[in-house]
C-alpha atoms as a PDB file:
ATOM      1  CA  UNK A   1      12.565  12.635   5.874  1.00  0.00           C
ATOM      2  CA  UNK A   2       9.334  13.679   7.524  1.00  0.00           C
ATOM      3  CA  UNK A   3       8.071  14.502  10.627  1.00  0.00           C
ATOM      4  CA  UNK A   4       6.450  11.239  11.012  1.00  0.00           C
ATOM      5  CA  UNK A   5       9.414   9.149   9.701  1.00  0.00           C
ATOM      6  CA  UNK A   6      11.369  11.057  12.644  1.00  0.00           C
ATOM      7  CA  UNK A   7       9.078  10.353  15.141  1.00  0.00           C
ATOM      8  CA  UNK A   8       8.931   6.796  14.437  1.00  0.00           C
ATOM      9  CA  UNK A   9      12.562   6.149  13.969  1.00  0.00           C
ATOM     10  CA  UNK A  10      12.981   7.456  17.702  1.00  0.00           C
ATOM     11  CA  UNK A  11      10.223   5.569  18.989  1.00  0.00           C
ATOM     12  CA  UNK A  12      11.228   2.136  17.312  1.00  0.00           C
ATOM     13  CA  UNK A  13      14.695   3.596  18.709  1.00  0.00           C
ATOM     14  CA  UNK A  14      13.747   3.303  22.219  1.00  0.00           C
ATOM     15  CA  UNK A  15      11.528   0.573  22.381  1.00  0.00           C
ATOM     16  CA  UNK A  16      14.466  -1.511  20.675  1.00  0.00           C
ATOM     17  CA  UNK A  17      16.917  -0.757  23.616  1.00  0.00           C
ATOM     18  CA  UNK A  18      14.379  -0.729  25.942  1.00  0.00           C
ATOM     19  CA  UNK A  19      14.278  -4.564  24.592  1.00  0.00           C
ATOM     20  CA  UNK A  20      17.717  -5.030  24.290  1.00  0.00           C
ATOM     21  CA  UNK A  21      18.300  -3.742  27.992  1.00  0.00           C
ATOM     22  CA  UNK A  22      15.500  -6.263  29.764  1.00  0.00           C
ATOM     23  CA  UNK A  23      16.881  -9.092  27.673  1.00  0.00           C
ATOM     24  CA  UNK A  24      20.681  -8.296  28.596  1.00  0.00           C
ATOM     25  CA  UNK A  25      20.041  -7.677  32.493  1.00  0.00           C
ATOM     26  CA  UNK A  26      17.634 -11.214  32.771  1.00  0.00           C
ATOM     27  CA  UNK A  27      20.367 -12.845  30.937  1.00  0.00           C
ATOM     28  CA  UNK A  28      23.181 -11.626  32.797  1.00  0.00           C
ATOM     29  CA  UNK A  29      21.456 -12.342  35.782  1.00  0.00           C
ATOM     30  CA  UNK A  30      21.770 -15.873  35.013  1.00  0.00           C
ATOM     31  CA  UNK A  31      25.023 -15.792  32.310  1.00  0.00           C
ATOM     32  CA  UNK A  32      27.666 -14.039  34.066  1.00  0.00           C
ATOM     33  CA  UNK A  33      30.366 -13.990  31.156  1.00  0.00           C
ATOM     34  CA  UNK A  34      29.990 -10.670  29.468  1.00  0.00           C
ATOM     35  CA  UNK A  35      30.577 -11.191  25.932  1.00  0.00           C
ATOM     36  CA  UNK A  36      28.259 -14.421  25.985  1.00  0.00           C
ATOM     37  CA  UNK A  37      25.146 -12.354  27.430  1.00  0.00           C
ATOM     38  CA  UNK A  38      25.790  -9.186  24.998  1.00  0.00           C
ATOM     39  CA  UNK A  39      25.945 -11.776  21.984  1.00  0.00           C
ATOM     40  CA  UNK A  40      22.891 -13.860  23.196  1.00  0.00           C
ATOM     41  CA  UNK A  41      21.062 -10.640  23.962  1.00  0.00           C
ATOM     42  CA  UNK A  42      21.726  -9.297  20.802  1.00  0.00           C
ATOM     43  CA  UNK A  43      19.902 -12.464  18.676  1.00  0.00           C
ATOM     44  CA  UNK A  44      17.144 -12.695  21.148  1.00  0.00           C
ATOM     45  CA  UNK A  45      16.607  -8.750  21.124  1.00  0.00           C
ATOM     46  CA  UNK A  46      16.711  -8.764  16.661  1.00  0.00           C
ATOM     47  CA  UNK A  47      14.214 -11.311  16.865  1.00  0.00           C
ATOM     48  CA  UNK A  48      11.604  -9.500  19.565  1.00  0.00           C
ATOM     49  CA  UNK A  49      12.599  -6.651  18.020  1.00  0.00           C
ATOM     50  CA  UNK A  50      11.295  -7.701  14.344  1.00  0.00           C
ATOM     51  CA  UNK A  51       8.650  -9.950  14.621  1.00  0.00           C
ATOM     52  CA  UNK A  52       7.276  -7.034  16.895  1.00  0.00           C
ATOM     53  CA  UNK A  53       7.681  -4.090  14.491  1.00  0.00           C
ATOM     54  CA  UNK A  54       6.834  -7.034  11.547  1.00  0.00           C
ATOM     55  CA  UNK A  55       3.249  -6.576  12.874  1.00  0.00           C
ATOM     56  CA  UNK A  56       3.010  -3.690  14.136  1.00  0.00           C
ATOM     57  CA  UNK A  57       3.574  -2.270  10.442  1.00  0.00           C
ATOM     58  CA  UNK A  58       1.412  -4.667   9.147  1.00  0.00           C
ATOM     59  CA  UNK A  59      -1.387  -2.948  11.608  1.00  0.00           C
ATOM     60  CA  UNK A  60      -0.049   0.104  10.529  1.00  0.00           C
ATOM     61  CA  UNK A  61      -0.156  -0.421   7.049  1.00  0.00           C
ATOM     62  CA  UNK A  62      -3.657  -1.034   7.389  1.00  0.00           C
ATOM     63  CA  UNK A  63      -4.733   1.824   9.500  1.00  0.00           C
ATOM     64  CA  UNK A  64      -2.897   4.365   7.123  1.00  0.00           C
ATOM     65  CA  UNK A  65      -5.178   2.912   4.108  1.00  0.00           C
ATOM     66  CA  UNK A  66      -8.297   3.756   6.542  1.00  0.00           C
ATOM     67  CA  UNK A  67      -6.753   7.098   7.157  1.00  0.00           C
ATOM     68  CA  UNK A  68      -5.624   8.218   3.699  1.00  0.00           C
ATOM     69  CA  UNK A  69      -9.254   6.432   2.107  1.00  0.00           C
ATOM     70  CA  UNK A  70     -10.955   8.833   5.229  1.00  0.00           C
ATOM     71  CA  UNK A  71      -8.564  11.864   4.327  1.00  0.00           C
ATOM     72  CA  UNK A  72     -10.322  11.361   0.467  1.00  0.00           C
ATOM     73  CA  UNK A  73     -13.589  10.788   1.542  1.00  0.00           C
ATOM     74  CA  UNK A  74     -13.196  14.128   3.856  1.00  0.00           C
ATOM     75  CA  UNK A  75     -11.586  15.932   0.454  1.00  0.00           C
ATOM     76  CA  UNK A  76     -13.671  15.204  -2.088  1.00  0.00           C
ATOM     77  CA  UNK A  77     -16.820  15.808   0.110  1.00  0.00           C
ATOM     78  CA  UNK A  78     -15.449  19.543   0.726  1.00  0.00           C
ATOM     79  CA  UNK A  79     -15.103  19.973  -2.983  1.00  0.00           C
ATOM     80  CA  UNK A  80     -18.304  18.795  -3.309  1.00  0.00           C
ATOM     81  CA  UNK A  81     -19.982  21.153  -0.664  1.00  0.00           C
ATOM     82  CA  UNK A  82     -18.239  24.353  -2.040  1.00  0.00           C
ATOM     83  CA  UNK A  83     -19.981  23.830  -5.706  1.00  0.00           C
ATOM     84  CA  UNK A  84     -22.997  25.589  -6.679  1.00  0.00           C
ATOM     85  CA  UNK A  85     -26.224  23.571  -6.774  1.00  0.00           C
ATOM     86  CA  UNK A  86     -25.829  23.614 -10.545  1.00  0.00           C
ATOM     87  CA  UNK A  87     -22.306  22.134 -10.507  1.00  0.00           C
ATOM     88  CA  UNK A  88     -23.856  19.612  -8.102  1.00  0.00           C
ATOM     89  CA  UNK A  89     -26.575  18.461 -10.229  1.00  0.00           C
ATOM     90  CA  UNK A  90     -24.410  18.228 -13.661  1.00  0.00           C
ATOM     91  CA  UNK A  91     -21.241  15.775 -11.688  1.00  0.00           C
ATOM     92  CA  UNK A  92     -24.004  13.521 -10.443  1.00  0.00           C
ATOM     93  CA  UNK A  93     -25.776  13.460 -13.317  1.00  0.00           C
ATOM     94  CA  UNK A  94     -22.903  12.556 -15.198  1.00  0.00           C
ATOM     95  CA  UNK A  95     -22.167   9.806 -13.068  1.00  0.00           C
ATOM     96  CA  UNK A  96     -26.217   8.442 -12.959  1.00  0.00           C
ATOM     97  CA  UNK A  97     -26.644   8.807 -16.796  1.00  0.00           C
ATOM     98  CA  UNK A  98     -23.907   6.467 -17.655  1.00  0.00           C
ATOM     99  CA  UNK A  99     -26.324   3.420 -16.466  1.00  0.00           C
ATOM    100  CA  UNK A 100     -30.014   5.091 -16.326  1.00  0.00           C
ATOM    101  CA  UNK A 101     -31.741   7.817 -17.847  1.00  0.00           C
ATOM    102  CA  UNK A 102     -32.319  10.630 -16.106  1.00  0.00           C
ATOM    103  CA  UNK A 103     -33.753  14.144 -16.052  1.00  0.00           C
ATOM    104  CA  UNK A 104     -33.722  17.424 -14.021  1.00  0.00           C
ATOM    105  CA  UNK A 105     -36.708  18.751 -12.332  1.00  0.00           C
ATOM    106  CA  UNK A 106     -36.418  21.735 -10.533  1.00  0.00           C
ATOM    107  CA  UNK A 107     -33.253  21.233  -9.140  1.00  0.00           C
ATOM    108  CA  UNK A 108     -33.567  17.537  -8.549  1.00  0.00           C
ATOM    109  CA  UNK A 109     -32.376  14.574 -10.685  1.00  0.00           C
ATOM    110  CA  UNK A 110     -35.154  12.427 -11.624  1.00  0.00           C
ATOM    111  CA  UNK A 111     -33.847   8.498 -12.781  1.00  0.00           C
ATOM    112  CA  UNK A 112     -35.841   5.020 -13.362  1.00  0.00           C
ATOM    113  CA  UNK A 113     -34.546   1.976 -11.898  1.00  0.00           C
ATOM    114  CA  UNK A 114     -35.659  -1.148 -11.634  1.00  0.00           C
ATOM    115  CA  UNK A 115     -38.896  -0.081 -13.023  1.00  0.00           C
ATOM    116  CA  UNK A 116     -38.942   2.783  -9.587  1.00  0.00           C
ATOM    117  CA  UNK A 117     -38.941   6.247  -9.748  1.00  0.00           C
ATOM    118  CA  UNK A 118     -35.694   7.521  -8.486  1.00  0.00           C
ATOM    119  CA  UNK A 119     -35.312  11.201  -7.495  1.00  0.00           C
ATOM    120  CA  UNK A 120     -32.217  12.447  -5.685  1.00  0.00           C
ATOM    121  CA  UNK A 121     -32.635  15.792  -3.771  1.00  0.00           C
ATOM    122  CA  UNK A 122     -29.876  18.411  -2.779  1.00  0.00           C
ATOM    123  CA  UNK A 123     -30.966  18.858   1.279  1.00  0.00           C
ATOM    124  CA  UNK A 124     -29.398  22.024   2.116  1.00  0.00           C
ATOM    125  CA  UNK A 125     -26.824  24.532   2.004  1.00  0.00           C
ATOM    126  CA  UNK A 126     -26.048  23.591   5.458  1.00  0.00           C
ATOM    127  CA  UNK A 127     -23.734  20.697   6.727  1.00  0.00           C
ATOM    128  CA  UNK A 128     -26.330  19.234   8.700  1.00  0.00           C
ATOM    129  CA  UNK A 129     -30.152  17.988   7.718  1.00  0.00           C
ATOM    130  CA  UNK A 130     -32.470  18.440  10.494  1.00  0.00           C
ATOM    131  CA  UNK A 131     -35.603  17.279  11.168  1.00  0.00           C
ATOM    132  CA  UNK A 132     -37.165  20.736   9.662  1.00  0.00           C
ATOM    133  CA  UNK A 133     -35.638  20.443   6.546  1.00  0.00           C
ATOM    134  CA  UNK A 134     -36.242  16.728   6.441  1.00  0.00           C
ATOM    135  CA  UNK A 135     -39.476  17.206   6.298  1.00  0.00           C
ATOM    136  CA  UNK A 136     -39.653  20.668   4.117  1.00  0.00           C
ATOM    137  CA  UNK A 137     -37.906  18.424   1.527  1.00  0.00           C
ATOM    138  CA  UNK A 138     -40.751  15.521   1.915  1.00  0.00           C
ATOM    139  CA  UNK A 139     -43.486  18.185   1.239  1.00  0.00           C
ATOM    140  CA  UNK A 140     -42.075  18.750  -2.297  1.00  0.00           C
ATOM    141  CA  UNK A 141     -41.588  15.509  -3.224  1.00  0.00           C
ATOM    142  CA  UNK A 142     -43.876  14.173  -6.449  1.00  0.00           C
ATOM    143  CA  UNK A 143     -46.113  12.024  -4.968  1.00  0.00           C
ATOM    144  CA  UNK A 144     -45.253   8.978  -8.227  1.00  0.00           C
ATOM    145  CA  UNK A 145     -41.255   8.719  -7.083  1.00  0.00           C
ATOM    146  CA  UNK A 146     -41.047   6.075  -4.963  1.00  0.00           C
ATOM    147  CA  UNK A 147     -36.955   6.171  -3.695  1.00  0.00           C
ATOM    148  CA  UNK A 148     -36.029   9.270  -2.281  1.00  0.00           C
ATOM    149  CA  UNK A 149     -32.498  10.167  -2.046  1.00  0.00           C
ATOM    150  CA  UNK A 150     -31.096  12.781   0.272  1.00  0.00           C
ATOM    151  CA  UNK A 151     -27.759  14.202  -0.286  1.00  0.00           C
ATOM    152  CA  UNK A 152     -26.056  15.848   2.425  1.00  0.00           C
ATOM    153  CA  UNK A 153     -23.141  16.029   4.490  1.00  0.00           C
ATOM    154  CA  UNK A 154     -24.363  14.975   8.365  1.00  0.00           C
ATOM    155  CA  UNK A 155     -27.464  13.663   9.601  1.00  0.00           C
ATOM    156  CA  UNK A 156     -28.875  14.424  12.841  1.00  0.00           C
ATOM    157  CA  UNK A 157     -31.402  12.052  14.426  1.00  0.00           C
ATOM    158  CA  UNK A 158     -34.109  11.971  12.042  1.00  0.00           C
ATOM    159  CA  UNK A 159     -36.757   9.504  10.849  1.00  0.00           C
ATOM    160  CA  UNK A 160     -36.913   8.101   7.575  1.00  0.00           C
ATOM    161  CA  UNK A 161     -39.398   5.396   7.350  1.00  0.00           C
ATOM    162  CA  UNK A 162     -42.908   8.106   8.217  1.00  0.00           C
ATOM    163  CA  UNK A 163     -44.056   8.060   4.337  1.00  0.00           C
ATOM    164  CA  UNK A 164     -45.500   4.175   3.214  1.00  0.00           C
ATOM    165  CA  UNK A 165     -44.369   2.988   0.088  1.00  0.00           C
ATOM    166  CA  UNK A 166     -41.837   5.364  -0.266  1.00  0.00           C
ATOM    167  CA  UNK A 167     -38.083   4.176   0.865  1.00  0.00           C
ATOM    168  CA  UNK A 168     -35.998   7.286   2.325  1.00  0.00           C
ATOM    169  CA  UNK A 169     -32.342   6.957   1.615  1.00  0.00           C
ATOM    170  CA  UNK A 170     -29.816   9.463   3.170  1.00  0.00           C
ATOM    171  CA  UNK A 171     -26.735  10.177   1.108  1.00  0.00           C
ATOM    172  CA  UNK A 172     -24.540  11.456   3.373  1.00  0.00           C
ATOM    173  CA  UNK A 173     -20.464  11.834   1.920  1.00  0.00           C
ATOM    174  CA  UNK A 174     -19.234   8.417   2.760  1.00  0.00           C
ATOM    175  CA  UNK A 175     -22.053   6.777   0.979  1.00  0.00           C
ATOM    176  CA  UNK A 176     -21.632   9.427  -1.472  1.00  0.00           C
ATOM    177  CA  UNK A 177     -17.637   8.674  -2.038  1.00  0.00           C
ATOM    178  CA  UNK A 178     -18.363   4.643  -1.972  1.00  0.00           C
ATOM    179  CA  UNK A 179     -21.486   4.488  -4.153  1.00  0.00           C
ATOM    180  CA  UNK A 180     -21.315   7.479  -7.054  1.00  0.00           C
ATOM    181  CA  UNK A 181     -17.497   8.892  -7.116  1.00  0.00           C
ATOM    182  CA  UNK A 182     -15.451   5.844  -6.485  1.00  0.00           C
ATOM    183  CA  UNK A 183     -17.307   3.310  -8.489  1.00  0.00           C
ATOM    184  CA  UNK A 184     -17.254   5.491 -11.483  1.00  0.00           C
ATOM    185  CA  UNK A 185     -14.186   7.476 -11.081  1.00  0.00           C
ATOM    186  CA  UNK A 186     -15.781  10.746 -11.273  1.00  0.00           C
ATOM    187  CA  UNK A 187     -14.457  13.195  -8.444  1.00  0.00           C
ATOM    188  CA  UNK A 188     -15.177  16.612  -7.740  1.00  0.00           C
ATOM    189  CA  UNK A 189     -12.545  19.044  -9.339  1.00  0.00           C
ATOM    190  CA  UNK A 190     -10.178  19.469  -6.031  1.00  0.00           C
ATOM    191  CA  UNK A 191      -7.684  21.739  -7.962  1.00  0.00           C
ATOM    192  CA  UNK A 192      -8.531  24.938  -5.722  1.00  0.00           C
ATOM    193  CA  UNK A 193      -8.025  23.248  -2.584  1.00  0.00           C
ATOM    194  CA  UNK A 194      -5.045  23.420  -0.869  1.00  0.00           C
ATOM    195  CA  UNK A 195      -3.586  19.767  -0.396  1.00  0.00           C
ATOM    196  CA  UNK A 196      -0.007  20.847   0.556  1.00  0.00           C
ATOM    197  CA  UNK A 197       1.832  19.056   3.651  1.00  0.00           C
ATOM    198  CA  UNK A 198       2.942  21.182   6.661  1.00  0.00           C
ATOM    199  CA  UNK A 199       6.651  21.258   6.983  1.00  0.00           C
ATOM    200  CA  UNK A 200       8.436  20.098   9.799  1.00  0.00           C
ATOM    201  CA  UNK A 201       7.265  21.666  13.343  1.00  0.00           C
ATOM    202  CA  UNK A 202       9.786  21.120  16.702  1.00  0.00           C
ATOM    203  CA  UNK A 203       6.847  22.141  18.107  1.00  0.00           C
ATOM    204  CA  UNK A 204       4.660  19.230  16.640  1.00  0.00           C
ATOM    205  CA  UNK A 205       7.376  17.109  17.097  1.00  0.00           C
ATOM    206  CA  UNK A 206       7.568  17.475  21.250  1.00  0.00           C
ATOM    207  CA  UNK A 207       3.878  17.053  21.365  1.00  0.00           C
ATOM    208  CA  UNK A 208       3.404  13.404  19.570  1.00  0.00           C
ATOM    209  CA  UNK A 209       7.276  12.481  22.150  1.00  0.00           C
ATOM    210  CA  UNK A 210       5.153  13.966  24.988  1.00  0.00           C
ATOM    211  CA  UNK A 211       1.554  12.375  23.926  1.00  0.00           C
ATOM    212  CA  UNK A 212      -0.343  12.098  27.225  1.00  0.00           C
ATOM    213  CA  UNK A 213      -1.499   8.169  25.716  1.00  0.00           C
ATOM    214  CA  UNK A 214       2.442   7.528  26.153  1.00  0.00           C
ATOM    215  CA  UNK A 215       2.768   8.663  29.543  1.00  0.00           C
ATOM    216  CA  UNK A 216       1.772   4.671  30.726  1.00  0.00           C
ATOM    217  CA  UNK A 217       3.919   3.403  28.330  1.00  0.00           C
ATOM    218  CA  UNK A 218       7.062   5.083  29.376  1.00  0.00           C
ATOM    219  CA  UNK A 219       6.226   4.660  33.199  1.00  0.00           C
ATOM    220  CA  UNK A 220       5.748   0.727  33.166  1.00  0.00           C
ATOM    221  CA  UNK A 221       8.764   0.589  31.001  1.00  0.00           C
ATOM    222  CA  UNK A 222      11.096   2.966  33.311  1.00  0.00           C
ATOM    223  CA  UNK A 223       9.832   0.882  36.432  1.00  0.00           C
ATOM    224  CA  UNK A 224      10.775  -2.493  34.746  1.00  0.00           C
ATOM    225  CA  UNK A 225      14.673  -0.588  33.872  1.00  0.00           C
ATOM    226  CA  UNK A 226      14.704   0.779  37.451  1.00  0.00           C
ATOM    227  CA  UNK A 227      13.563  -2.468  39.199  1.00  0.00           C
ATOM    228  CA  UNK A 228      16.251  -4.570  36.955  1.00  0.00           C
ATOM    229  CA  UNK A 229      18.650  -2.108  38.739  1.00  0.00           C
ATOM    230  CA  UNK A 230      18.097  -3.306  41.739  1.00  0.00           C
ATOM    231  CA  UNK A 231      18.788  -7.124  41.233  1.00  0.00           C
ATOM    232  CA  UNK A 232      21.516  -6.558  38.353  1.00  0.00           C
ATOM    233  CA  UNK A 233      24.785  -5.681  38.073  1.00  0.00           C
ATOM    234  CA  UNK A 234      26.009  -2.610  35.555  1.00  0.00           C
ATOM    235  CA  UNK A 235      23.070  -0.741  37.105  1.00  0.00           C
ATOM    236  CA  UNK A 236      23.818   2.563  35.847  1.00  0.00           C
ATOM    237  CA  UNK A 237      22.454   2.025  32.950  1.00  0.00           C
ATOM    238  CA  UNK A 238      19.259   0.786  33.974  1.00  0.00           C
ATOM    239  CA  UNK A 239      19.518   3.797  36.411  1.00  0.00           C
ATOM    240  CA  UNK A 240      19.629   6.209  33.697  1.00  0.00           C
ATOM    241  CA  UNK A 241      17.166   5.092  31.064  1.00  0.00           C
ATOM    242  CA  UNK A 242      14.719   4.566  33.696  1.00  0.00           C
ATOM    243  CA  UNK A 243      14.731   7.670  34.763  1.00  0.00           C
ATOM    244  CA  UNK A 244      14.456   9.017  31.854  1.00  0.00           C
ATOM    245  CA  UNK A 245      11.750   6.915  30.877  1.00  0.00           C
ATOM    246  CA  UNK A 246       9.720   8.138  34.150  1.00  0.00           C
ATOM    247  CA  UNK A 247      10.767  11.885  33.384  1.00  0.00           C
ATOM    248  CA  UNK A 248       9.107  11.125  29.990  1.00  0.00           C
ATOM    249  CA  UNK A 249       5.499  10.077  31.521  1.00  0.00           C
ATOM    250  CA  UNK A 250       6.147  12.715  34.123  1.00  0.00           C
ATOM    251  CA  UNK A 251       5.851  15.310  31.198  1.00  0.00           C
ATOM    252  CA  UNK A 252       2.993  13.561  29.193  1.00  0.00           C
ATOM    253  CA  UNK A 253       0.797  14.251  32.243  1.00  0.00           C
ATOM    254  CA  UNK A 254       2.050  17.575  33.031  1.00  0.00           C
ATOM    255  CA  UNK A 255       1.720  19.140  29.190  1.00  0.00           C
ATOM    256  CA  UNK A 256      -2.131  19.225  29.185  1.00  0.00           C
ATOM    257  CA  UNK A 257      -2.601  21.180  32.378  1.00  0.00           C
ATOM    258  CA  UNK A 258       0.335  23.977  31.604  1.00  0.00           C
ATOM    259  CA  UNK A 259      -2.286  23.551  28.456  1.00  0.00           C
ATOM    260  CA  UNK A 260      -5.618  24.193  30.300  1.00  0.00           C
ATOM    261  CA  UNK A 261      -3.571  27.251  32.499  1.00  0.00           C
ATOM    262  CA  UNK A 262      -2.275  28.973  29.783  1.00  0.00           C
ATOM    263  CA  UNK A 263      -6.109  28.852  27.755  1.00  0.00           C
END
């Protein structure tokens, strides 16, 4: 089981008798035979309990598709950056010439589309394209292509629409992913990259429990168990995982200044 499976059995864990608790102290404020509010609390509690987590890993579901398709994206653009300008040229090439002509011209790939001069130009060796090399790159240009195509990895604030009849298209490595590998199933070779998954950290482990983001969550919730143990019978137990719960938020704000004091 990993890490993350851990993590969210515990939290789906507590949040369930977190549930289970409110449900049993409101209804044994009003049901006083024992058995009838444990049964009652247990239906009402399975059905919070799974229409809640029902879409909450349907939301999940979806954000791990947007992480693991951003994870590629972020992969396959490092491969990309740690090839030779050569390398560069040939994979794109590959992937252009299956639908247009093209050519190389001194380290650019020259296509026709649409009956317009295509050429698509390798910025830098750099992660980001700046203005200067925006418009180093411009000087160069043959004055007949009429798209210009920019690959790089980031963009800072630049310009693109200074040159008329000319349309300036930056290809930075999502539109790179989504337009030329994806489409055409052509990747960059990943092979010496090391993909492997960390193994299980205690360490990790405490931090995600003791996220400072949960610290609200675990407050409001040991509050609501403390209150109820005020107005309820059985109170111990309301005693004790509110506390707990409070101990919990207590820690999620104090972890990131024994952070900042021990930088």
């Amino acid at each position: 089981m990993s890490k993350y499976q851990i993590i969210n059995l515990i939290d789906k864990l507590f949040v369930s008798v977190c549930i289970f608790l409110l449900i049993y102290a409101w209804l044994n404020f009003f049901i006083r035979n024992l058995w009838t509010t444990f049964i009652l609390s247990l239906i009402f509690s399975f059905a919070i309990i799974f229409l809640l987590f029902y879409f909450l890993d349907k939301c999940q579901t979806k954000s791990r598709l947007k992480k693991k398709k951003q994870d590629d994206i972020t992969l396959y653009n490092l491969a990309f950056q740690l090839m030779n300008i050569d390398k560069k040229i040939e994979l794109l090439k590959s992937i252009i010439e299956k639908k247009y002509s093209t050519s190389i011209d001194n380290q650019n790939i020259i296509y026709t589309k649409d009956n317009k001069k295509h050429i698509i130009v390798f910025a830098t060796d750099t992660e980001k394209l700046n203005q200067y090399d925006f418009y180093k790159i411009l000087q160069n240009i043959n004055p007949n292509v009429t798209e210009i195509e920019i690959v790089c990895n980031t963009v800072s604030t630049i310009k693109t629409k200074i040159l008329k009849g000319k349309n300036i298209t930056i290809i930075d490595k999502d539109k790179l992913y989504y337009d030329y590998f994806e489409p055409n199933q052509i990747y960059p070779d990943i092979s010496n990259i090391d993909t492997s998954i960390t193994k299980f950290s205690w360490h990790e482990f405490a931090l995600n429990i003791f996220s400072p983001n949960k610290a609200r969550g675990y407050f409001w919730a040991g509050v609501i168990l403390l209150f109820s143990s005020i107005i309820i019978p059985y109170y111990a137990y309301y005693i004790i995982f509110g506390s707990v719960l409070i101990i919990f938020s207590i820690i999620c704000k104090l972890l990131p200044l024994f952070k900042k004091n021990n930088k």
